[in-house]
PDB file of N, CA and C in Angstrom:
ATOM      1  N   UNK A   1      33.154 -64.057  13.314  1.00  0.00           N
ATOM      2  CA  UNK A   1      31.821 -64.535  13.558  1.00  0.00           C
ATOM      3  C   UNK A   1      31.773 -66.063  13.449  1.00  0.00           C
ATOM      4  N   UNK A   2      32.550 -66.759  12.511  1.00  0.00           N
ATOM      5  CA  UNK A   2      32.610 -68.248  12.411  1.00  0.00           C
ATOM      6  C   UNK A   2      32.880 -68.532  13.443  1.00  0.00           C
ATOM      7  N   UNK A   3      34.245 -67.984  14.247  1.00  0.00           N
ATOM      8  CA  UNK A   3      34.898 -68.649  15.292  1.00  0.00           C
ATOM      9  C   UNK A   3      33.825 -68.433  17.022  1.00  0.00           C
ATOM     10  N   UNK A   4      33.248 -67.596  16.801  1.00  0.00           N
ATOM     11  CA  UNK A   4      32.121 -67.581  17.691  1.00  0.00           C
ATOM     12  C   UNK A   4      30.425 -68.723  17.585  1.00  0.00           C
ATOM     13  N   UNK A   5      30.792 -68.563  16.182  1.00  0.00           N
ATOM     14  CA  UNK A   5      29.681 -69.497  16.066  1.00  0.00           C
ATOM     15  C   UNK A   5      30.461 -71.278  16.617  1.00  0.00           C
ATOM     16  N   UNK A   6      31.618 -71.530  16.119  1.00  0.00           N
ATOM     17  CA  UNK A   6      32.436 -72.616  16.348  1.00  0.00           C
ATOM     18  C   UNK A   6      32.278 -72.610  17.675  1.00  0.00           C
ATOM     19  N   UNK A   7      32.498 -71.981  18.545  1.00  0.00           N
ATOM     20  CA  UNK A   7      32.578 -71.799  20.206  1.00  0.00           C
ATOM     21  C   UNK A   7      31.381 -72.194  20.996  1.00  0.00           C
ATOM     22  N   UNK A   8      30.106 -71.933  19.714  1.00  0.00           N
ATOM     23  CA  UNK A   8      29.023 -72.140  20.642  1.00  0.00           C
ATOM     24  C   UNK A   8      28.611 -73.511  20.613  1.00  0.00           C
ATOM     25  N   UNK A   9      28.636 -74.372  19.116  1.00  0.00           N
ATOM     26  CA  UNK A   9      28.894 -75.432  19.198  1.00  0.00           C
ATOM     27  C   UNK A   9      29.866 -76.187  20.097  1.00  0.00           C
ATOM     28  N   UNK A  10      31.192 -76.017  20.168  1.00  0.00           N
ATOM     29  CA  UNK A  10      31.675 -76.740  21.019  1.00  0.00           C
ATOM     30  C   UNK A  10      30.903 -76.645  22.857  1.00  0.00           C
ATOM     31  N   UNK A  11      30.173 -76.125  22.434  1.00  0.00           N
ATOM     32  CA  UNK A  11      29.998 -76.051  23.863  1.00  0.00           C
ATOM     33  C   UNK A  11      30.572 -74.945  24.907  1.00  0.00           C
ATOM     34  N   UNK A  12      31.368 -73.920  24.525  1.00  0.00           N
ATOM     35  CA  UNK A  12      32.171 -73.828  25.388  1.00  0.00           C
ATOM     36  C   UNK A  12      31.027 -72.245  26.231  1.00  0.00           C
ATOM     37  N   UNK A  13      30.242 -71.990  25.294  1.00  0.00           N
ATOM     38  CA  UNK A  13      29.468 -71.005  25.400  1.00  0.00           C
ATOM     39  C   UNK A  13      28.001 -71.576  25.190  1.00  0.00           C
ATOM     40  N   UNK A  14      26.857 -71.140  25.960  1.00  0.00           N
ATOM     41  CA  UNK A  14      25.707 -71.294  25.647  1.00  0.00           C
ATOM     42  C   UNK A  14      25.273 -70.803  23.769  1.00  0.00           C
ATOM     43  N   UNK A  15      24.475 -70.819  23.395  1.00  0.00           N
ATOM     44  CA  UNK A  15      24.129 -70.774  22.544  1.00  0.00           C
ATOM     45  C   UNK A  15      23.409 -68.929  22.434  1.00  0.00           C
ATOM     46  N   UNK A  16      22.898 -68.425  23.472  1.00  0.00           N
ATOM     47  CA  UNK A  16      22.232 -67.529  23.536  1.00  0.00           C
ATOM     48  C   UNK A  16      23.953 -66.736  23.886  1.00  0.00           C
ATOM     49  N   UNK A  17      24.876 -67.291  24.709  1.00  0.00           N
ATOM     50  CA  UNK A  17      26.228 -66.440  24.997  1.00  0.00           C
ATOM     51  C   UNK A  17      26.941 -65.998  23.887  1.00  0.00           C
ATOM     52  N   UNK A  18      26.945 -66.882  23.088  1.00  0.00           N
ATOM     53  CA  UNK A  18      27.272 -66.532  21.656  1.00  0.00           C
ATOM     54  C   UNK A  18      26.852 -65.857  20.654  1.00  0.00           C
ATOM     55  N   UNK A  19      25.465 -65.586  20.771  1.00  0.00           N
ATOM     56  CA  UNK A  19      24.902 -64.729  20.287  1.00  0.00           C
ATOM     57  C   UNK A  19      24.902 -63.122  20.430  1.00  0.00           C
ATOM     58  N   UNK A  20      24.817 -62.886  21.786  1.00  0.00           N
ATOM     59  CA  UNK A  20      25.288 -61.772  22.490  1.00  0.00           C
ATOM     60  C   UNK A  20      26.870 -61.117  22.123  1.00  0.00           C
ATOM     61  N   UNK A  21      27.906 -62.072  22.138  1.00  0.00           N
ATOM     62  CA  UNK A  21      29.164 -61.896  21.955  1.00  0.00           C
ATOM     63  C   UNK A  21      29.241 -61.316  20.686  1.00  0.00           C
ATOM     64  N   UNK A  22      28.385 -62.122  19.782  1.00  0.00           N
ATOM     65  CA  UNK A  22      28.078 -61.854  18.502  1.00  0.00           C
ATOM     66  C   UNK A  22      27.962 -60.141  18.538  1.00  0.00           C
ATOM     67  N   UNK A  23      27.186 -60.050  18.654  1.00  0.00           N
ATOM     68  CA  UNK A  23      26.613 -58.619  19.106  1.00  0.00           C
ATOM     69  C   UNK A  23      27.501 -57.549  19.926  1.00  0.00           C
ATOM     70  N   UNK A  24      27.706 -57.746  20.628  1.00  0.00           N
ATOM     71  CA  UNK A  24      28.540 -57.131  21.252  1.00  0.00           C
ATOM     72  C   UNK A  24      29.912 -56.779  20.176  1.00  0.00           C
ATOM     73  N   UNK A  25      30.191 -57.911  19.737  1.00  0.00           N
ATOM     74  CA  UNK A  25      31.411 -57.595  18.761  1.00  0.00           C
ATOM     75  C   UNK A  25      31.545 -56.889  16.960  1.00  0.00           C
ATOM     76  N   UNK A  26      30.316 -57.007  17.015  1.00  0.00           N
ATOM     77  CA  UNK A  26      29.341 -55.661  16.225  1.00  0.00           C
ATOM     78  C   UNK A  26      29.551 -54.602  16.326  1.00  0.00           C
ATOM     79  N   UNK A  27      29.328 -54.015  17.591  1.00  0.00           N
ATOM     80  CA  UNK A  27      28.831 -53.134  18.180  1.00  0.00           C
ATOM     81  C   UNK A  27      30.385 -52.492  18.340  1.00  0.00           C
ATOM     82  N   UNK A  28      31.326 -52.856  18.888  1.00  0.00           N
ATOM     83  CA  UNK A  28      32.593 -52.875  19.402  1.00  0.00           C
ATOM     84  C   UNK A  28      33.746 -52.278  18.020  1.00  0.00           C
ATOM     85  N   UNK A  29      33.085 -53.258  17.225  1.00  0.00           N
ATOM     86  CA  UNK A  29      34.379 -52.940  15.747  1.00  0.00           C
ATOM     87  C   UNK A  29      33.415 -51.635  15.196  1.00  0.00           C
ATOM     88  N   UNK A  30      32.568 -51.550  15.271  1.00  0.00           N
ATOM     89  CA  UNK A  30      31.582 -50.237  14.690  1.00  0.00           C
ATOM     90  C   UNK A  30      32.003 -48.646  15.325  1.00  0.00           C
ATOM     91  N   UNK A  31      32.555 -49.035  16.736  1.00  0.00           N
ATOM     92  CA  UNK A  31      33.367 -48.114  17.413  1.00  0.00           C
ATOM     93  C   UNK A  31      34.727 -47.913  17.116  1.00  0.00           C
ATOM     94  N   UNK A  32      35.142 -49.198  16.928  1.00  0.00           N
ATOM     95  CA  UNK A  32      36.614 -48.811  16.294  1.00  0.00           C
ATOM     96  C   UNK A  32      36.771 -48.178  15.192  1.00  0.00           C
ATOM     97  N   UNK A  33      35.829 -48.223  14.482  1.00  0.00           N
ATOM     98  CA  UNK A  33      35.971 -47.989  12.742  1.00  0.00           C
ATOM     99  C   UNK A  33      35.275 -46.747  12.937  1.00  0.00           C
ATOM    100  N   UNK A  34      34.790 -45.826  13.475  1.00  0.00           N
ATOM    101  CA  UNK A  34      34.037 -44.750  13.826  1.00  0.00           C
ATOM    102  C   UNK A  34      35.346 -43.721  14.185  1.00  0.00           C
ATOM    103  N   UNK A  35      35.862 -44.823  15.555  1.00  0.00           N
ATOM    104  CA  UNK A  35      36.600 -43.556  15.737  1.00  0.00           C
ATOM    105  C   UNK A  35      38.125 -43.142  15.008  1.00  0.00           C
ATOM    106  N   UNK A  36      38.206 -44.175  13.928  1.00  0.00           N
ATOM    107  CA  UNK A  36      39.624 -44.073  13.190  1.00  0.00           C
ATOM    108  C   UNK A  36      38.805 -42.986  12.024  1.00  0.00           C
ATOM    109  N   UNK A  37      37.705 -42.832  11.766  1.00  0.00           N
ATOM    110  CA  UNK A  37      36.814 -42.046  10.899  1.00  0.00           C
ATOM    111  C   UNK A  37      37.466 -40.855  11.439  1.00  0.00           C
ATOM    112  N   UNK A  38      37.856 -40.583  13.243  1.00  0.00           N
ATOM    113  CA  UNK A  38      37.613 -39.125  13.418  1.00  0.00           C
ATOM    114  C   UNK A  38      39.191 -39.490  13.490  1.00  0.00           C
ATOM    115  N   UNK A  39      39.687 -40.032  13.682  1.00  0.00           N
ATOM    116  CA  UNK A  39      41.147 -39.390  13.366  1.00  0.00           C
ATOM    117  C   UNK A  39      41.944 -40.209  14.815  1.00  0.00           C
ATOM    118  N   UNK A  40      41.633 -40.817  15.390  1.00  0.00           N
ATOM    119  CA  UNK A  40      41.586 -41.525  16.556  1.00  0.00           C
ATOM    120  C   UNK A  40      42.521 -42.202  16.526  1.00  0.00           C
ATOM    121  N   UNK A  41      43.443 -42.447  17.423  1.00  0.00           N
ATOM    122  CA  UNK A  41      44.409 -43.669  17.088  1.00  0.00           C
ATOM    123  C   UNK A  41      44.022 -45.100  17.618  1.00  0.00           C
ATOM    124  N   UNK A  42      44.480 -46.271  16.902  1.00  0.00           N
ATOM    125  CA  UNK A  42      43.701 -47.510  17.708  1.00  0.00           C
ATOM    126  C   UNK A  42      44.038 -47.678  18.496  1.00  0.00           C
ATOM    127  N   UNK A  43      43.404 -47.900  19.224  1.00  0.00           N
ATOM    128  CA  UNK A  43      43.329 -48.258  21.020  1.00  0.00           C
ATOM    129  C   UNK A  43      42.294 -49.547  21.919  1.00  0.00           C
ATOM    130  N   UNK A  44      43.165 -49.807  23.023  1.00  0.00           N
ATOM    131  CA  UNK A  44      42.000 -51.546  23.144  1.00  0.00           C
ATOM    132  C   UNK A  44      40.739 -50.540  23.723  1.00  0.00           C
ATOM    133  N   UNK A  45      40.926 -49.146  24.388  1.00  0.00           N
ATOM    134  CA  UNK A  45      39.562 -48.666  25.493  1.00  0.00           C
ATOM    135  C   UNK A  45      39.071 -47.142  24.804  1.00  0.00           C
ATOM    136  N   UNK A  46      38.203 -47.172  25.345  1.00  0.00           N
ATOM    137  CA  UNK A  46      37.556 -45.847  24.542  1.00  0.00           C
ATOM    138  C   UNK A  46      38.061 -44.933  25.617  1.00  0.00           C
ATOM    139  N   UNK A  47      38.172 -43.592  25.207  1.00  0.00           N
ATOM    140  CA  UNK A  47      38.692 -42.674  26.516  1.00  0.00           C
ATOM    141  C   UNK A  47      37.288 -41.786  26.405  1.00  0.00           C
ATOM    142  N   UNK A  48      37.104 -41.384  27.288  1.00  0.00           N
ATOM    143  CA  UNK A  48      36.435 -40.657  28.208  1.00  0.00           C
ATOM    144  C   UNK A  48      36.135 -39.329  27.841  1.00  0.00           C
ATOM    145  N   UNK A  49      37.376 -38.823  27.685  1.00  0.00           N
ATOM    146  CA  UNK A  49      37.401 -37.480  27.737  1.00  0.00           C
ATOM    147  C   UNK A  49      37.778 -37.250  26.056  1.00  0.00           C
ATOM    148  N   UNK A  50      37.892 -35.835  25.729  1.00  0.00           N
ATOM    149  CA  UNK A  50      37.819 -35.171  24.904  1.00  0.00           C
ATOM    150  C   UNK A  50      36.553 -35.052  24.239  1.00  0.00           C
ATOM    151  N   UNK A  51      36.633 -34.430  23.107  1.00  0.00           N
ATOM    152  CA  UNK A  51      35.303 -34.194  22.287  1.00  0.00           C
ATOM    153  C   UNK A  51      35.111 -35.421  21.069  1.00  0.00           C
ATOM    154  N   UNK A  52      35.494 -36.292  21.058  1.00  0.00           N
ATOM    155  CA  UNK A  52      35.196 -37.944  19.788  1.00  0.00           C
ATOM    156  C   UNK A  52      34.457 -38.359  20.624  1.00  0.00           C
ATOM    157  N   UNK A  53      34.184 -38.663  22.048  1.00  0.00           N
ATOM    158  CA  UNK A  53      33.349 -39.901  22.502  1.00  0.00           C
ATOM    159  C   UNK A  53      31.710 -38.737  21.876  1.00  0.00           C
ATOM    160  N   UNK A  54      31.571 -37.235  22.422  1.00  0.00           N
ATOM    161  CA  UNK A  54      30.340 -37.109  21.891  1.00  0.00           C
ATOM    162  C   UNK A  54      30.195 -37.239  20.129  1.00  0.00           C
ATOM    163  N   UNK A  55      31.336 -36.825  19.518  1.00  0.00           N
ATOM    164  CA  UNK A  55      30.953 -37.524  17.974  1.00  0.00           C
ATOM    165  C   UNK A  55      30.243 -38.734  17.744  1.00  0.00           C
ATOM    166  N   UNK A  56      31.167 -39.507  18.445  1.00  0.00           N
ATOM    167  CA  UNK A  56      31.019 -40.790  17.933  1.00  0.00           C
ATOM    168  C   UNK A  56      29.777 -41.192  18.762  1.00  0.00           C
ATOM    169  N   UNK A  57      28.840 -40.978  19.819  1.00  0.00           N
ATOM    170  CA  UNK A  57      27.938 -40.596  20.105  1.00  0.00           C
ATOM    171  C   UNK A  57      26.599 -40.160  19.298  1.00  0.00           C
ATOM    172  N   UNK A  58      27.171 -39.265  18.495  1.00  0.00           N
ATOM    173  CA  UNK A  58      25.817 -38.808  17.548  1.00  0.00           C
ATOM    174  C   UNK A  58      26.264 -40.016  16.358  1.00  0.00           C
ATOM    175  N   UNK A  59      27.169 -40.174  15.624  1.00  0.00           N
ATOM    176  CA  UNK A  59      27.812 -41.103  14.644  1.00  0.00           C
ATOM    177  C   UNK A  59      26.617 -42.451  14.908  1.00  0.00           C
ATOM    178  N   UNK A  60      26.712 -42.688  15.943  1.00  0.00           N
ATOM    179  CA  UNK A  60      26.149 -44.049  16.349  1.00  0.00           C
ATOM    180  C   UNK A  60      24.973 -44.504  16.891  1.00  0.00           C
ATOM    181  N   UNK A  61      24.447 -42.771  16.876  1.00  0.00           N
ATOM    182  CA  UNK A  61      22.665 -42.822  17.055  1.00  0.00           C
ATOM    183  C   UNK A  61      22.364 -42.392  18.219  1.00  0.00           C
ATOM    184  N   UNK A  62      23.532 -42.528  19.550  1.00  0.00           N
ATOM    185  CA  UNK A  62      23.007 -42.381  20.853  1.00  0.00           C
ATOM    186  C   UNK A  62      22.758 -40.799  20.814  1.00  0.00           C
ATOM    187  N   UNK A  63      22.071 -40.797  21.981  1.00  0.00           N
ATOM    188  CA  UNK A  63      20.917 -39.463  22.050  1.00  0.00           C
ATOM    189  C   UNK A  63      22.092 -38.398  23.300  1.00  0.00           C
ATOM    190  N   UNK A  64      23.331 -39.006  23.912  1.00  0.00           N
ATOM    191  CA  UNK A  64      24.279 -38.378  24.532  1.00  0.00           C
ATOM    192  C   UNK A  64      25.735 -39.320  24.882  1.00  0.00           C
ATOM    193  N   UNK A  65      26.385 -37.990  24.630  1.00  0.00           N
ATOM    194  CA  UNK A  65      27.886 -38.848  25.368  1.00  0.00           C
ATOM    195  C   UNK A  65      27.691 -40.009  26.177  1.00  0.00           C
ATOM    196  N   UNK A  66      26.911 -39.493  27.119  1.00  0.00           N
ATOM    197  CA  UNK A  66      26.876 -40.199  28.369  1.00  0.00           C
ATOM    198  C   UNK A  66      26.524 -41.625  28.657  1.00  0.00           C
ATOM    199  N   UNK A  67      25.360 -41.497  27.269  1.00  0.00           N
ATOM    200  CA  UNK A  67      24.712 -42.924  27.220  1.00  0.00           C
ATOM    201  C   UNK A  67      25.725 -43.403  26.413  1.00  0.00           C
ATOM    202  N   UNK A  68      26.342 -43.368  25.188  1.00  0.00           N
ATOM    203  CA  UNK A  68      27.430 -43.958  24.488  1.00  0.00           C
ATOM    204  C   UNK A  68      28.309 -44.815  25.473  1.00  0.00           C
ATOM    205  N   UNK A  69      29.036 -43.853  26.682  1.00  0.00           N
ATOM    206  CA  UNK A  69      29.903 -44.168  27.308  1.00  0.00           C
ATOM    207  C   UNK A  69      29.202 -45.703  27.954  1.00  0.00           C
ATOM    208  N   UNK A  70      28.176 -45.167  28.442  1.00  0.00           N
ATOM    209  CA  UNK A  70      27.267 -46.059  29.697  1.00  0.00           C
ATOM    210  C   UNK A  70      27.513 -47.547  28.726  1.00  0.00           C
ATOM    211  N   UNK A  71      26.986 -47.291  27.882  1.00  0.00           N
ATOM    212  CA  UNK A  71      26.874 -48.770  27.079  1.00  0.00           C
ATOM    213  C   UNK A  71      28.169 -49.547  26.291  1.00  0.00           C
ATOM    214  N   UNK A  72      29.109 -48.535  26.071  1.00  0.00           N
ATOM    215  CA  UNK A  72      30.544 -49.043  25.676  1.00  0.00           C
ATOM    216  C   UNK A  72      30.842 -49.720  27.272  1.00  0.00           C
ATOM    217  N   UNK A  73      30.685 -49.289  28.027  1.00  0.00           N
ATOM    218  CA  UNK A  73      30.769 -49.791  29.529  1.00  0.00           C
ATOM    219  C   UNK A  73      30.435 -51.029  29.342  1.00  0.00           C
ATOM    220  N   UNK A  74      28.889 -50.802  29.314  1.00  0.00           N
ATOM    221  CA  UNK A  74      28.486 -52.471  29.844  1.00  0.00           C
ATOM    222  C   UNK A  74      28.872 -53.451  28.952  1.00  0.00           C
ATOM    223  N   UNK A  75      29.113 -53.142  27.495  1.00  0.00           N
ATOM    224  CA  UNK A  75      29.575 -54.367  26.828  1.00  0.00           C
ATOM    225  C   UNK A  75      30.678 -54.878  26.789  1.00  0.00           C
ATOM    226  N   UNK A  76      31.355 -54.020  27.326  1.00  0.00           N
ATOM    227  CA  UNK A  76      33.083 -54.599  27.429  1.00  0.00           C
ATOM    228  C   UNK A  76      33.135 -55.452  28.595  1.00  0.00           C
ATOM    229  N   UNK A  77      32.228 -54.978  29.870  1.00  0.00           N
ATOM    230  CA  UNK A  77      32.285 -55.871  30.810  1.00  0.00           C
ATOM    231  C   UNK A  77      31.474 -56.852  30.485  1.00  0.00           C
ATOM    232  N   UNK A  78      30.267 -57.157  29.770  1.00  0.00           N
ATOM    233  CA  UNK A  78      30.145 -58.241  29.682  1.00  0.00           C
ATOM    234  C   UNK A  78      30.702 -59.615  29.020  1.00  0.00           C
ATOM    235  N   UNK A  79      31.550 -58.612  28.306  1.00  0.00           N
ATOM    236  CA  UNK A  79      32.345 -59.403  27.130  1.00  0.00           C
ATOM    237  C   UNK A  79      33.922 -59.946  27.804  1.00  0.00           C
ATOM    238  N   UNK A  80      33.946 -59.188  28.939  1.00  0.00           N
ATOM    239  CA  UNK A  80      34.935 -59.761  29.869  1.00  0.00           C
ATOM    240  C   UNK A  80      34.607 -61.080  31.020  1.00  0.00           C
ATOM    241  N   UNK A  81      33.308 -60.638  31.070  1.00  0.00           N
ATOM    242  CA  UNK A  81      33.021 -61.583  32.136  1.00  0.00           C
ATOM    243  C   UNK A  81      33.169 -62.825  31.633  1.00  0.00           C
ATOM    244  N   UNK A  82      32.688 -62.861  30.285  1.00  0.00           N
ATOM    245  CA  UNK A  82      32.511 -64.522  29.075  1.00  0.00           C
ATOM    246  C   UNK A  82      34.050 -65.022  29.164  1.00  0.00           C
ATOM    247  N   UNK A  83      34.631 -63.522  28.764  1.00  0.00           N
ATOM    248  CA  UNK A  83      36.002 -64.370  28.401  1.00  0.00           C
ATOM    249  C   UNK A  83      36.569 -64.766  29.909  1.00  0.00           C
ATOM    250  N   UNK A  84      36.597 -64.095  30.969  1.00  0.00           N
ATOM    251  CA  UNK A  84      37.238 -64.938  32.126  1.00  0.00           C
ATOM    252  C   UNK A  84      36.639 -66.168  32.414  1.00  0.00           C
ATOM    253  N   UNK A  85      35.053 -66.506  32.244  1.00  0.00           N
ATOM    254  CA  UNK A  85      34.426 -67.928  32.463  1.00  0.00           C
ATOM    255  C   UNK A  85      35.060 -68.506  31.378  1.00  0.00           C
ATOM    256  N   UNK A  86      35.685 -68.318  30.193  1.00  0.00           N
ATOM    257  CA  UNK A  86      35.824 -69.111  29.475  1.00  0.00           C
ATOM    258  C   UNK A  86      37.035 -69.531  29.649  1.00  0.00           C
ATOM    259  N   UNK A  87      38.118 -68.612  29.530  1.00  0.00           N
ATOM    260  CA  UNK A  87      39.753 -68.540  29.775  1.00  0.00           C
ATOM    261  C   UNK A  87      40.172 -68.553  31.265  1.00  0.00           C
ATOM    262  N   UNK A  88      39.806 -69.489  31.858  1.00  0.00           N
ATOM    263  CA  UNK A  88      40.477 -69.207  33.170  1.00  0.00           C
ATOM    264  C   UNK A  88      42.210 -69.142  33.245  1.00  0.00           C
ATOM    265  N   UNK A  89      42.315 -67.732  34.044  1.00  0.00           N
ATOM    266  CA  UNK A  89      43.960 -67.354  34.224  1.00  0.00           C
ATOM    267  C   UNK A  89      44.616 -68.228  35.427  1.00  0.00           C
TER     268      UNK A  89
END
């Protein structure tokens, strides 16, 4: 969280981008640590299939798999999009 907050100062991120990232990376380790709860091995992507994404689903408040998935979705891509504006390859 420092080093995000450091990032937004330098400039390299808006101030509101950093905040989000913030968040997002909340949200992200709360999944990791959820699914090592169920027995999960660490992994950079959530999979899809089997029966942990609906655990971790109810674990995390969402009202279905589906929406869990939907929103592990959008934050990874948004959290990709930052890092390619930021890290150009």
């Amino acid at each position: 969280m420092t080093a995000l907050r450091e990032i937004g100062r330098a400039g390299l991120l808006r101030a509101d981008e950093a905040e989000a990232l913030a968040g997002h990376y909340r949200f992200l380790r709360r999944v990791s640590a959820d699914l090592r709860l169920f027995g999960a091995r660490p992994a950079d992507t959530l999979e899809p299939a089997g029966l942990i994404p609906a655990r971790l689903a109810k674990s995390l408040g969402f009202p279905s798999r589906k929406e869990l998935l939907e929103e592990y979705k959008r934050r990874t891509a948004l959290v990709r999009a930052l890092y390619d504006r930021v890290v150009p390859t």
